[in-house]
C-alpha atoms as a PDB file:
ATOM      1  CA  UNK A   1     -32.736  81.901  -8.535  1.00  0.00           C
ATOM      2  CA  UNK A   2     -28.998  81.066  -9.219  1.00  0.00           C
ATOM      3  CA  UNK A   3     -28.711  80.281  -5.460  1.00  0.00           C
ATOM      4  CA  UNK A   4     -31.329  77.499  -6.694  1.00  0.00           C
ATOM      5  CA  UNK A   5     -30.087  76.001  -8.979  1.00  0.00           C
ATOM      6  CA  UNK A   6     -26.815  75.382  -7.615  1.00  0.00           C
ATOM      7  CA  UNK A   7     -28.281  73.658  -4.629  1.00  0.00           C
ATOM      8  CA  UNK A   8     -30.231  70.896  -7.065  1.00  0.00           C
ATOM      9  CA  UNK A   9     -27.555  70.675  -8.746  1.00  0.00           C
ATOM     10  CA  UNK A  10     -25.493  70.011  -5.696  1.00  0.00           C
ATOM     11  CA  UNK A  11     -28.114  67.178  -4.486  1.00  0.00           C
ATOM     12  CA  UNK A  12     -27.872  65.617  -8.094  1.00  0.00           C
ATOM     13  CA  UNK A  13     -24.205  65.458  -7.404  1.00  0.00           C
ATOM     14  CA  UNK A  14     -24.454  63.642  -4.208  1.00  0.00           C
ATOM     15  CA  UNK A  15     -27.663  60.996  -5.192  1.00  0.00           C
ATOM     16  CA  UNK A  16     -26.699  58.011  -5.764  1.00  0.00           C
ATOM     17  CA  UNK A  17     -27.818  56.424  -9.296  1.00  0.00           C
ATOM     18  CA  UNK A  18     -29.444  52.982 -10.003  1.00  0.00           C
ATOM     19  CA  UNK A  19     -26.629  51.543 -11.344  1.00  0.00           C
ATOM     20  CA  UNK A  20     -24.161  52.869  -8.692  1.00  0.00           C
ATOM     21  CA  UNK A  21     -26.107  51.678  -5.916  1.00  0.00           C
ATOM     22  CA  UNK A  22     -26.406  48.053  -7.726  1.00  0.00           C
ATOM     23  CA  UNK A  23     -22.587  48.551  -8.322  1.00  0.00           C
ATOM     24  CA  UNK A  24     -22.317  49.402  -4.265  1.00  0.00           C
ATOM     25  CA  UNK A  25     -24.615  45.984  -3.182  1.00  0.00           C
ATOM     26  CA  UNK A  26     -22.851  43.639  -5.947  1.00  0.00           C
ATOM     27  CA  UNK A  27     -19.344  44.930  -4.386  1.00  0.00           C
ATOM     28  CA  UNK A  28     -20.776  44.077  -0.736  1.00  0.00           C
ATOM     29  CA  UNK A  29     -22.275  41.088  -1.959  1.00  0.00           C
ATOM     30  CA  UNK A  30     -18.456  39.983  -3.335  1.00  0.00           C
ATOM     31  CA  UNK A  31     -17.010  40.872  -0.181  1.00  0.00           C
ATOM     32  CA  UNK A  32     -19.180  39.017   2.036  1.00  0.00           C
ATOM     33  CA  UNK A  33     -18.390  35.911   0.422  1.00  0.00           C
ATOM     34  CA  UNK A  34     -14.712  36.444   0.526  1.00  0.00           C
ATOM     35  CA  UNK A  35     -15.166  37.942   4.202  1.00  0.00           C
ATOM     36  CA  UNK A  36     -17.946  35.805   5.844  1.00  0.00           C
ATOM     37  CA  UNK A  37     -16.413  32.036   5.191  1.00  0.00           C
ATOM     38  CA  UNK A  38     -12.713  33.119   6.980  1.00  0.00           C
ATOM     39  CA  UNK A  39     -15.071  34.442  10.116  1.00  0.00           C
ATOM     40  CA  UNK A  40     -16.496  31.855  10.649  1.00  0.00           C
ATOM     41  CA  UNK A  41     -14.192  29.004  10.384  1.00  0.00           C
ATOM     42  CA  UNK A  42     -12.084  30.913  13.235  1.00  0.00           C
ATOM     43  CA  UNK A  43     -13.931  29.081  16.019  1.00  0.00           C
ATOM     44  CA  UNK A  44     -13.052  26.128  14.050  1.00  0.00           C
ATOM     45  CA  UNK A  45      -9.301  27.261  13.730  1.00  0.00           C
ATOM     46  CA  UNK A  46      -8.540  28.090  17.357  1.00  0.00           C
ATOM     47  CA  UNK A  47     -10.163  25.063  18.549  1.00  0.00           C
ATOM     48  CA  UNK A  48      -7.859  23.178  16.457  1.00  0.00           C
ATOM     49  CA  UNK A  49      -4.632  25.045  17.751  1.00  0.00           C
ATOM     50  CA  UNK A  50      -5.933  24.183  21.305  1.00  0.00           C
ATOM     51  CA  UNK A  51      -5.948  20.833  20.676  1.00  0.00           C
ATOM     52  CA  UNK A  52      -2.293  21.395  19.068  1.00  0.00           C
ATOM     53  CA  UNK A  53      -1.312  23.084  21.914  1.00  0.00           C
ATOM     54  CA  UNK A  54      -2.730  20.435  24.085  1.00  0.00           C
ATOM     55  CA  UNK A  55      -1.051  17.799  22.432  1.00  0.00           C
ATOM     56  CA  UNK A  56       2.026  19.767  22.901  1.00  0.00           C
ATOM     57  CA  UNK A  57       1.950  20.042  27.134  1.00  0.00           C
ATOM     58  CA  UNK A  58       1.024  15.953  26.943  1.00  0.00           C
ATOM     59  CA  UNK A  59       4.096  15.383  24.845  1.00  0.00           C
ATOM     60  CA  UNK A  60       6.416  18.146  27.409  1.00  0.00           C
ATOM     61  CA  UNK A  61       4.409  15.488  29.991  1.00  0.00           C
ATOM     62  CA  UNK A  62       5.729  12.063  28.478  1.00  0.00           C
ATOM     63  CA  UNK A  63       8.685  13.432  28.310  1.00  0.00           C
ATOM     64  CA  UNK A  64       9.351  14.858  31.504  1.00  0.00           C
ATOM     65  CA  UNK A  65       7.997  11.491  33.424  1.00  0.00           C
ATOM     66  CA  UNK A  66      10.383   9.483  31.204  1.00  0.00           C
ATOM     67  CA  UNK A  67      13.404  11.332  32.167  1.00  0.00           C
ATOM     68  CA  UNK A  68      12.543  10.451  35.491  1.00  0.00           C
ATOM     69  CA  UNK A  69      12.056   6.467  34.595  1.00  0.00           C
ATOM     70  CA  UNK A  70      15.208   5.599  32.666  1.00  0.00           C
ATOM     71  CA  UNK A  71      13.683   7.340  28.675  1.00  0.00           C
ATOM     72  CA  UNK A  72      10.606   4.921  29.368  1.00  0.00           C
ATOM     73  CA  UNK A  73       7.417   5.841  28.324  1.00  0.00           C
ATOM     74  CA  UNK A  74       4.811   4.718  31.334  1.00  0.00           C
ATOM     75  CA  UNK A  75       3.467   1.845  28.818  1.00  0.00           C
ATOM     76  CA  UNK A  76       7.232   0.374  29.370  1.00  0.00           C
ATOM     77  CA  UNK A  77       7.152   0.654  32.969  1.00  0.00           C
ATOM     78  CA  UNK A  78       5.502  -1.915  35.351  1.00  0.00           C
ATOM     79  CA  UNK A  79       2.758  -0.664  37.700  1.00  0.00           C
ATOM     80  CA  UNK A  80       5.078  -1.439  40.432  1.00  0.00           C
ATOM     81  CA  UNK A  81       7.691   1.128  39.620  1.00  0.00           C
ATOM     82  CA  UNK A  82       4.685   3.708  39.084  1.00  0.00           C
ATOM     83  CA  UNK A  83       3.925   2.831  35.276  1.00  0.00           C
ATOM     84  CA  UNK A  84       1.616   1.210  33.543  1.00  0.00           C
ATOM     85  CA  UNK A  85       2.527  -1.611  31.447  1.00  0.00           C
ATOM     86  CA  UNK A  86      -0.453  -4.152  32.649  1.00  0.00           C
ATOM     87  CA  UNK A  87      -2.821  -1.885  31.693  1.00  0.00           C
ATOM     88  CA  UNK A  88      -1.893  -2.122  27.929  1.00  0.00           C
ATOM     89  CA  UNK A  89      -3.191  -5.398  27.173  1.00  0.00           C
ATOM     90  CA  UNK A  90      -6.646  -4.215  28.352  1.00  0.00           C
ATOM     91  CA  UNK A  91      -6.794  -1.018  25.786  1.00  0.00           C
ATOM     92  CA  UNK A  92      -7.770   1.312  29.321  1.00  0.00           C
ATOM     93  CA  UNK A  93      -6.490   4.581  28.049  1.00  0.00           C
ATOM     94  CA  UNK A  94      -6.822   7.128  31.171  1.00  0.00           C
ATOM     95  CA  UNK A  95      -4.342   5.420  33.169  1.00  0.00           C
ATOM     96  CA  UNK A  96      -1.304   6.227  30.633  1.00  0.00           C
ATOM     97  CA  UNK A  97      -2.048   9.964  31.652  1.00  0.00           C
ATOM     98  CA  UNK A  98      -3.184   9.657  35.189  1.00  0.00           C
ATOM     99  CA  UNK A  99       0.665   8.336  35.522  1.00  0.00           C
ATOM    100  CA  UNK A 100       1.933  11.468  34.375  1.00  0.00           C
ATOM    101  CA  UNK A 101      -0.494  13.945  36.486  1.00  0.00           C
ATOM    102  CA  UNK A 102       2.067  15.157  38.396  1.00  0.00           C
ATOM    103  CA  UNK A 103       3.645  16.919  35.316  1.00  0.00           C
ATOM    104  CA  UNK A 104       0.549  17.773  33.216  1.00  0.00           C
ATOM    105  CA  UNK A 105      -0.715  19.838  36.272  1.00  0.00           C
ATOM    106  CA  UNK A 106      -4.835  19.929  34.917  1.00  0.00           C
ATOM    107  CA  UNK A 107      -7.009  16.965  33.392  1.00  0.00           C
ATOM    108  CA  UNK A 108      -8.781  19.717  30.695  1.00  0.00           C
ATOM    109  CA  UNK A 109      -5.387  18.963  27.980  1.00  0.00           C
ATOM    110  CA  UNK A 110      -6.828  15.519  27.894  1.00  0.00           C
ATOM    111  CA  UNK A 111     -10.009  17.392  26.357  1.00  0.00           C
ATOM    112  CA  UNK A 112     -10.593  18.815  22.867  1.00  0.00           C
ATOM    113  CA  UNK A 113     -12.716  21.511  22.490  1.00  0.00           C
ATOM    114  CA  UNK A 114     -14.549  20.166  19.735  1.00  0.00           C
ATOM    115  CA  UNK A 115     -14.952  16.871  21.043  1.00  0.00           C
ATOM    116  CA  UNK A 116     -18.839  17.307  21.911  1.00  0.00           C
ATOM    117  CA  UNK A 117     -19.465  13.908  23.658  1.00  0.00           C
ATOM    118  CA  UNK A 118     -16.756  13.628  26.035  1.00  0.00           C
ATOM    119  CA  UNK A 119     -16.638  15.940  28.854  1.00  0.00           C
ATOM    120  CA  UNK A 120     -13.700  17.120  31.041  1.00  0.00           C
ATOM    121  CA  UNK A 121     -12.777  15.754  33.826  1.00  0.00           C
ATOM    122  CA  UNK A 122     -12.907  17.125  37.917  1.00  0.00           C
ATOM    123  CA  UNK A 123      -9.895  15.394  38.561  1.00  0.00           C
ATOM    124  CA  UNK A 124      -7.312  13.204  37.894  1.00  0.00           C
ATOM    125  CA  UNK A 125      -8.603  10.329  40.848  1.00  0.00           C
ATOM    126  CA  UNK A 126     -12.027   9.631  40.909  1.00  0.00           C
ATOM    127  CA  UNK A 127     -13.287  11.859  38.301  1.00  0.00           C
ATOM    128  CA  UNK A 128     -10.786  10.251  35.640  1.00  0.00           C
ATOM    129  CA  UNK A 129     -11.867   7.741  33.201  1.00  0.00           C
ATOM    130  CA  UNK A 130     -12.200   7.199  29.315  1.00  0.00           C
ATOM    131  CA  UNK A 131     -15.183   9.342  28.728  1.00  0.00           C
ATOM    132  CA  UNK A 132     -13.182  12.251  29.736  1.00  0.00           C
ATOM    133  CA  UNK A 133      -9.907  12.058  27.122  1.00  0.00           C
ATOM    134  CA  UNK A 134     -10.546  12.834  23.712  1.00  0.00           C
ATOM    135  CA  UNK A 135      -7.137  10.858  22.687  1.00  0.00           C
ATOM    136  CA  UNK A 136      -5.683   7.632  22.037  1.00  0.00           C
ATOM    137  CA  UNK A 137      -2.143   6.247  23.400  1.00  0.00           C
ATOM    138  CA  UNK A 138       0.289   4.510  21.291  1.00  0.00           C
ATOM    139  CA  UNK A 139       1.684   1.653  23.965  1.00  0.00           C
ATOM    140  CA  UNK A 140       4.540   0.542  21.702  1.00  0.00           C
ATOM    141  CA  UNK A 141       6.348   4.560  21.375  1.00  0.00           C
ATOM    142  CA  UNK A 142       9.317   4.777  22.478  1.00  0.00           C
ATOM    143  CA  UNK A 143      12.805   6.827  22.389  1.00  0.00           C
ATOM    144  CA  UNK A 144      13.925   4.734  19.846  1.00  0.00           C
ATOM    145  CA  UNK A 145      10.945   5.234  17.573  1.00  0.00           C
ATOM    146  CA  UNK A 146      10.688   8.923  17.169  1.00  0.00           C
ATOM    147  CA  UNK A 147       8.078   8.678  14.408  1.00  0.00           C
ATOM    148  CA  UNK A 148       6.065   6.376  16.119  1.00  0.00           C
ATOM    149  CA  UNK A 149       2.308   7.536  16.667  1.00  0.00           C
ATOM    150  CA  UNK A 150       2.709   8.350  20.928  1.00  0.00           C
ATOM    151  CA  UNK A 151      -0.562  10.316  20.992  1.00  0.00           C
ATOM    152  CA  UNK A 152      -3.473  11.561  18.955  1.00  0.00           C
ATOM    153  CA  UNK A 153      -7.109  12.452  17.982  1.00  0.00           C
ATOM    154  CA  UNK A 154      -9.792   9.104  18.913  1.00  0.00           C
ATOM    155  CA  UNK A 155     -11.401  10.516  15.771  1.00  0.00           C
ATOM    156  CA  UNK A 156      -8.991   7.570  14.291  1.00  0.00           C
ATOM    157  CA  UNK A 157     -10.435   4.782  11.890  1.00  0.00           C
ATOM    158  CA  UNK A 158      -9.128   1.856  10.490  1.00  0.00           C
ATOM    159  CA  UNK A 159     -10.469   0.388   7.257  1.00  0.00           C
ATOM    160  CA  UNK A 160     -13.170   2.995   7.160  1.00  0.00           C
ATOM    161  CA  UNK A 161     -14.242   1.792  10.562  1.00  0.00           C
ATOM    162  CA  UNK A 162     -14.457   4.066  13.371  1.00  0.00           C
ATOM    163  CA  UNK A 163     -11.928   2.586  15.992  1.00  0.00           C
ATOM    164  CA  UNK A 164     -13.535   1.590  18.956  1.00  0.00           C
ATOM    165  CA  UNK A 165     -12.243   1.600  22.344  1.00  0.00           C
ATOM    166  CA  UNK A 166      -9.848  -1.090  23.385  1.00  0.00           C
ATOM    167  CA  UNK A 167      -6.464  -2.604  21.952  1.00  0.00           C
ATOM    168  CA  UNK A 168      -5.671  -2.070  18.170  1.00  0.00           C
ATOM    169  CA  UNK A 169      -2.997  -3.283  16.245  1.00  0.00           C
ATOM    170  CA  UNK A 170      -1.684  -1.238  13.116  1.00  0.00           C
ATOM    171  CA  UNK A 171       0.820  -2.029  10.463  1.00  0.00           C
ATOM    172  CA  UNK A 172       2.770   0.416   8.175  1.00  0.00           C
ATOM    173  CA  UNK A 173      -0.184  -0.492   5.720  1.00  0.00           C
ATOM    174  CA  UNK A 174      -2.975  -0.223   7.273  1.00  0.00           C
ATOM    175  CA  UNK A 175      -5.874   1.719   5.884  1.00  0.00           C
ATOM    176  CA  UNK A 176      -6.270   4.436   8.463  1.00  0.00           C
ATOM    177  CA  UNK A 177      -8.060   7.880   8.334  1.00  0.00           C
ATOM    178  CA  UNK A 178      -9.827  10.162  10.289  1.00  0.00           C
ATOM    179  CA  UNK A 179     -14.062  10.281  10.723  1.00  0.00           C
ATOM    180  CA  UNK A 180     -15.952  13.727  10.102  1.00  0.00           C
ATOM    181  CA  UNK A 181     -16.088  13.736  14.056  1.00  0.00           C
ATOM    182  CA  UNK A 182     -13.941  16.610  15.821  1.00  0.00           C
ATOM    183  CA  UNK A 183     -11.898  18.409  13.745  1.00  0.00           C
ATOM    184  CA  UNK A 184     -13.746  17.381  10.232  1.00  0.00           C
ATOM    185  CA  UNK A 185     -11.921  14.423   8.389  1.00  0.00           C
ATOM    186  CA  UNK A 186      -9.020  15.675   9.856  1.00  0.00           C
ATOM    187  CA  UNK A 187      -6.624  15.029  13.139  1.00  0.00           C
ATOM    188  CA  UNK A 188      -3.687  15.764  15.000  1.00  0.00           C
ATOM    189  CA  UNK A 189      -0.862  13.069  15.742  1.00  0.00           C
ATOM    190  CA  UNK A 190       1.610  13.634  18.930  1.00  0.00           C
ATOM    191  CA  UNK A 191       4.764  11.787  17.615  1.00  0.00           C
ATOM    192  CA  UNK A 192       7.197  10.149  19.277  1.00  0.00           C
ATOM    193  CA  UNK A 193       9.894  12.887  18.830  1.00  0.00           C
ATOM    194  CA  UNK A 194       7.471  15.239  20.635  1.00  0.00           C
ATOM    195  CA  UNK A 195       6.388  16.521  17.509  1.00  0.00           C
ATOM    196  CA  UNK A 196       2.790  17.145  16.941  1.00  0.00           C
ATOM    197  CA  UNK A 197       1.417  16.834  13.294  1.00  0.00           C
ATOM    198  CA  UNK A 198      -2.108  18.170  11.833  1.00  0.00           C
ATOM    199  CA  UNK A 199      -3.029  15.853   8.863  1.00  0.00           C
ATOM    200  CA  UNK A 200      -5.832  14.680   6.330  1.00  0.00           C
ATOM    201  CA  UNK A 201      -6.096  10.915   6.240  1.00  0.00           C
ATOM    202  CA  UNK A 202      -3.896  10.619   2.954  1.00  0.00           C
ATOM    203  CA  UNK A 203      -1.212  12.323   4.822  1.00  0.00           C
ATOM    204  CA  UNK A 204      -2.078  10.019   8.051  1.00  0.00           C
ATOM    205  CA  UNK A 205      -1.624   7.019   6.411  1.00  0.00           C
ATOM    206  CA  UNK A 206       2.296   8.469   4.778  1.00  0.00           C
ATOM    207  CA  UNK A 207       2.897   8.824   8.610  1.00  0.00           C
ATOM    208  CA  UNK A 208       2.486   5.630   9.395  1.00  0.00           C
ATOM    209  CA  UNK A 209       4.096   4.014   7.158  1.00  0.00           C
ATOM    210  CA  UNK A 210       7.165   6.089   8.417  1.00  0.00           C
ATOM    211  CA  UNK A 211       6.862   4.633  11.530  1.00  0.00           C
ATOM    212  CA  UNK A 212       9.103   1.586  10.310  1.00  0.00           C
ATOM    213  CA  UNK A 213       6.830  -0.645  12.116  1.00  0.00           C
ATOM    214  CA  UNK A 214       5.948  -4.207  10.674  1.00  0.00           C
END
């Protein structure tokens, strides 16, 4: 009989009550939300360092192809002496990089991985062409203009306006930002020091205005 008792008494022990097992799920509950939000913006996250990192090998790119062309950038450089300075006036992006192919070794850095509707490209000859860069070239950077905008996200507006594909001019005051396409109201900026930047559109518009350009 004692033998009895102690083994219900054992079970009573080990039960969970009500309250502790509403205790258990509200605990859960809390920790999911903390938890659950960080998971899943890591897609989000490493995408976003790709792009970073992307940036980074285009800028290692410029550079290296500059050394080789007296510190000019290939929008400084006539098409003659292997650059691509007749092609600015047009607002053609994929020659700037197809220039510098020889040092950026693979077309898929001219991709971001959360760029849905462009798509990346075979090569850099015949399978090269706007629809497969995800970025926009600044034709005026230069070596003297380290803060000047060299590279960056086409998720770029002006005014609100989505920028569209061709030539644009900005000034130190114009209203630029980023659109909720790619990396969410956000972008990343390759500057002209080789420097790449990750900014909100407030932060966007401070670098440009350090840019010093009129």
């Amino acid at each position: 009989m004692n033998s009895m008792n102690c083994s219900r008494q054992s079970n009573r022990t080990a039960a969970f009550t009500l309250v502790e097992l509403l205790v258990v799920i509200a605990v859960v509950a809390v920790l999911a939300l903390l938890i659950l939000p960080a998971i899943s913006s890591l897609p989000v996250r490493a995408r976003r360092i790709r792009c970073v990192n992307n940036l980074k090998q285009i800028g290692l790119a410029f550079g290296q192809w500059s050394i080789d062309h007296g510190d000019k950038f290939p929008t400084q450089v006539s098409i003659t002496n292997g650059g691509t300075m007749e092609f600015v006036p047009t607002g053609i992006v994929f020659p700037h990089f197809q220039v510098i192919s020889n040092e950026l070794s693979t077309p898929k850095v001219l991709l971001c991985a959360s760029d849905a509707e462009r798509t990346i490209a075979r090569n850099f000859t015949s399978d090269l062409n706007d629809w497969k860069v995800s970025c926009f070239v600044g034709v005026d950077a230069n070596y003297t203009k380290p803060a000047a905008f060299l590279v960056g996200d086409r998720n770029f507006t002006v005014g609100g306006v989505p920028m569209r594909r061709g030539l644009v001019t900005l000034e130190t005051n114009s209203p630029v930002g980023w659109t909720s396409q790619i990396h969410t109201n956000q972008g990343n900026v390759l500057l002209g020091d080789n420097s790449v930047q990750g900014v909100d559109s407030p932060s966007l518009r401070q670098l440009l205005r350090q840019t010093g350009m009129a």
